[in-house]
Protein backbone atom coordinates (compact mmCIF):
# COMPACT_ATOMS: atom_id res chain seq x y z
CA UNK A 1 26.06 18.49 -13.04
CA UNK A 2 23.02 19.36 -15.12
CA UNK A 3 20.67 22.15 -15.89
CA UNK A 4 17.03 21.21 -15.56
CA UNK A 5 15.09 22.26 -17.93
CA UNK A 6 12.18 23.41 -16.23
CA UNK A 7 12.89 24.88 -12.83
CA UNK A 8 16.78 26.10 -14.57
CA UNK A 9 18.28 25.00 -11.09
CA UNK A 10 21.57 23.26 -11.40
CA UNK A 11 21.55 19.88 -10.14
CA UNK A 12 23.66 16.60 -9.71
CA UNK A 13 23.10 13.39 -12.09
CA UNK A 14 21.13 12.10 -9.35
CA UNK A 15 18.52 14.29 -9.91
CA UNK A 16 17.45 13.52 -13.07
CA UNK A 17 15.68 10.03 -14.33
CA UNK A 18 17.40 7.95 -16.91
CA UNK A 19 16.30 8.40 -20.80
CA UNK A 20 17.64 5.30 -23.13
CA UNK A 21 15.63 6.74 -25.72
CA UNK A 22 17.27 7.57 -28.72
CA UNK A 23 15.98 11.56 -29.50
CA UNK A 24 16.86 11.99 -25.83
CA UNK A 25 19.68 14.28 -24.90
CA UNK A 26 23.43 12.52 -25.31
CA UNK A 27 23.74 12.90 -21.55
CA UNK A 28 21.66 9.76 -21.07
CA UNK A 29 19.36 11.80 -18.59
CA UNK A 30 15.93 12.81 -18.77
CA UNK A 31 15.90 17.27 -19.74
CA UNK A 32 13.66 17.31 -16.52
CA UNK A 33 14.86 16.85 -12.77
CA UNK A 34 12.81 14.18 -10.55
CA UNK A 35 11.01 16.84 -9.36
CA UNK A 36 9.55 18.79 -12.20
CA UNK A 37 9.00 15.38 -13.29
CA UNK A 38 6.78 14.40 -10.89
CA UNK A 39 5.00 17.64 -10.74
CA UNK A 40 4.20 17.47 -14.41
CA UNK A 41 3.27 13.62 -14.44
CA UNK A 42 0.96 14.08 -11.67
CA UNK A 43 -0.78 17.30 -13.01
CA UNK A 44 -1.19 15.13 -16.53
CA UNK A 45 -3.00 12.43 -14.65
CA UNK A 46 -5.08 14.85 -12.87
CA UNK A 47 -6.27 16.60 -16.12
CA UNK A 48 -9.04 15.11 -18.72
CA UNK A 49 -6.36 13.64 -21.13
CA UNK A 50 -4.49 11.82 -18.81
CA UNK A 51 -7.62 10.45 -16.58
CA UNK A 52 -9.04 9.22 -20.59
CA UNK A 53 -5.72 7.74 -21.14
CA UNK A 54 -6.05 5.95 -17.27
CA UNK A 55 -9.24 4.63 -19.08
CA UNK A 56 -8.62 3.28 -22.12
CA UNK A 57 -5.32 1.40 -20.55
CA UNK A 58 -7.65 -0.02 -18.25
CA UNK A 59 -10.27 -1.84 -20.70
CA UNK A 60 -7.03 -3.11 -22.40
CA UNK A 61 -5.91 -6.59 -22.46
CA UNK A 62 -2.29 -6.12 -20.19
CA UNK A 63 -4.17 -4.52 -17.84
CA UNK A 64 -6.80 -6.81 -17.44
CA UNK A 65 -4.15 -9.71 -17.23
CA UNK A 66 -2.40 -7.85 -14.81
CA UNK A 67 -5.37 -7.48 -12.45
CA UNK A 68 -5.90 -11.31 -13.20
CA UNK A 69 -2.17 -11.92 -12.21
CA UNK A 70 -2.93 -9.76 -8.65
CA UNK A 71 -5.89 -11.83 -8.32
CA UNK A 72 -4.55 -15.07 -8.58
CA UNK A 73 -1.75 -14.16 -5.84
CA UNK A 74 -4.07 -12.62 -3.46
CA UNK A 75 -6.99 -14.45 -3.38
CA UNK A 76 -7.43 -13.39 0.54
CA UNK A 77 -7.13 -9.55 -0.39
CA UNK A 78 -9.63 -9.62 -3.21
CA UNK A 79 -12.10 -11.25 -1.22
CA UNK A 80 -11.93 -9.20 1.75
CA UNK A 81 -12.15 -6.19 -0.79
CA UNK A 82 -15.30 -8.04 -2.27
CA UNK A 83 -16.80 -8.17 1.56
CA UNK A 84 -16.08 -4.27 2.37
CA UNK A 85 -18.17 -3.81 -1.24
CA UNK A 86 -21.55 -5.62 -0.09
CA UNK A 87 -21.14 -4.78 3.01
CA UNK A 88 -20.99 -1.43 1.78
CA UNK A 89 -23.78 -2.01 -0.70
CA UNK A 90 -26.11 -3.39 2.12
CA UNK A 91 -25.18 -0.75 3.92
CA UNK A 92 -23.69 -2.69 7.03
CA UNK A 93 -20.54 -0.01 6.63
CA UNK A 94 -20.92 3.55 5.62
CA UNK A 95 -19.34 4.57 2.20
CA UNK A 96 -16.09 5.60 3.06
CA UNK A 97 -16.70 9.21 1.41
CA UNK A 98 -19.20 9.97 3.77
CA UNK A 99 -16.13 9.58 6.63
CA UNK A 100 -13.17 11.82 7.66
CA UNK A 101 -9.99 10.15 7.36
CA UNK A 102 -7.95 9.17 10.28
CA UNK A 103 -4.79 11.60 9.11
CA UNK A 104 -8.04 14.16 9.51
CA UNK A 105 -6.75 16.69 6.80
CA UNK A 106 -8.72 14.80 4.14
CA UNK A 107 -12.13 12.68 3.10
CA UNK A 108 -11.86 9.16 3.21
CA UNK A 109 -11.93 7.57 0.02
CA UNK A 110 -11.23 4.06 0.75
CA UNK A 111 -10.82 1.31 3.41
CA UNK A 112 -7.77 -0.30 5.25
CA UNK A 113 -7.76 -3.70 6.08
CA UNK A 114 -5.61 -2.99 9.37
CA UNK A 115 -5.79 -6.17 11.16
CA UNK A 116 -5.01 -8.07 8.03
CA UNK A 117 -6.96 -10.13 4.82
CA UNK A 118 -7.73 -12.84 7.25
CA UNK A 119 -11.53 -14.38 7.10
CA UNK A 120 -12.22 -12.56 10.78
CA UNK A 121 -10.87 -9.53 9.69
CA UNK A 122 -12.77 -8.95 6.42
CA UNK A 123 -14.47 -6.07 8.21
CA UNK A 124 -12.75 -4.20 10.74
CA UNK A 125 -11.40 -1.69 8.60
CA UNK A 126 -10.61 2.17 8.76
CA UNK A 127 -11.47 4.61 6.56
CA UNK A 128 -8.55 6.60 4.72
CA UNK A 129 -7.78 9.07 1.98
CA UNK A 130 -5.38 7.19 -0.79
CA UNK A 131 -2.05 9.70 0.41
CA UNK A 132 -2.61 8.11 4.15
CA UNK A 133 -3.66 4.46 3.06
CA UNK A 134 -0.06 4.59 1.12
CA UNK A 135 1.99 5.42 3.89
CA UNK A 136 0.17 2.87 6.12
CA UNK A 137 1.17 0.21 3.39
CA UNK A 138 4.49 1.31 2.30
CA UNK A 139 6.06 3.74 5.22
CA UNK A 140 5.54 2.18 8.15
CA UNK A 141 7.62 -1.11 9.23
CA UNK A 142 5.87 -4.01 8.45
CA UNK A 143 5.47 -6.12 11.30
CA UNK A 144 7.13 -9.87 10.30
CA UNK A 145 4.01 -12.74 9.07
CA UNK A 146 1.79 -9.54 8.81
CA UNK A 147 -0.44 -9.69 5.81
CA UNK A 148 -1.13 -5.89 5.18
């Protein structure tokens, strides 16, 4: 058992991230459970020094390499993302911040490719907020040869 730090509730090992580093506490765990964790990473990448740290990562050369990397695997998903642009530039679909999302607690701020990255399917999207597009992607079951 451990103390957290922040929230000074008692918690199991299980609770609490890993910390190899070596000014971290002999315990091997991070002073913070999971969830303060997350609470306080989030509100760091909300505020103006973490969205200028978000922005100088990005103009550096892993990054860059990283989106090459992505690019090079899914050459279907980066074009279809490159047709929902102009077709969004020539204004054949709406931006999707002028939409409601489909979850319909939020604005949409992006599109889903729902019927997959395939060349007939570049634009029959949806519009969704980011919390709704992830749990499309990552919590539903993914059907088996489905591109999403």
């Amino acid at each position: 058992m451990k103390t957290c730090t922040k929230c000074h509730q008692e918690k199991t090992l299980t609770e609490f991230y890993p910390d190899q580093s070596a000014h971290g506490p002999k315990c091997g765990y991070r002073a913070r459970c999971k969830a303060c964790q997350k609470t306080q990473q989030a509100r760091y990448l909300h505020s103006r020094q973490g969205r200028a740290t978000i922005r100088r990562y990005a103009t550096t050369a892993i990054s860059r390499a990283r989106q090459k990397r992505y690019c090079l695997r899914h050459p279907e998903r980066r074009q279809a993302k490159n047709a929902v642009y102009w077709a969004i530039r020539n204004g054949i679909l709406p931006h999707p911040e002028s939409i409601q999302c489909l979850c319909g607690s939020h604005r949409a701020e992006q599109y889903h490719h729902h019927k997959g990255y395939a060349k007939q399917h570049w634009l029959d999207v949806m519009a969704v907020c980011r919390p709704y597009h992830t749990q499309l992607h990552y919590r539903s079951p993914r059907q088996p040869g489905a591109n999403q």
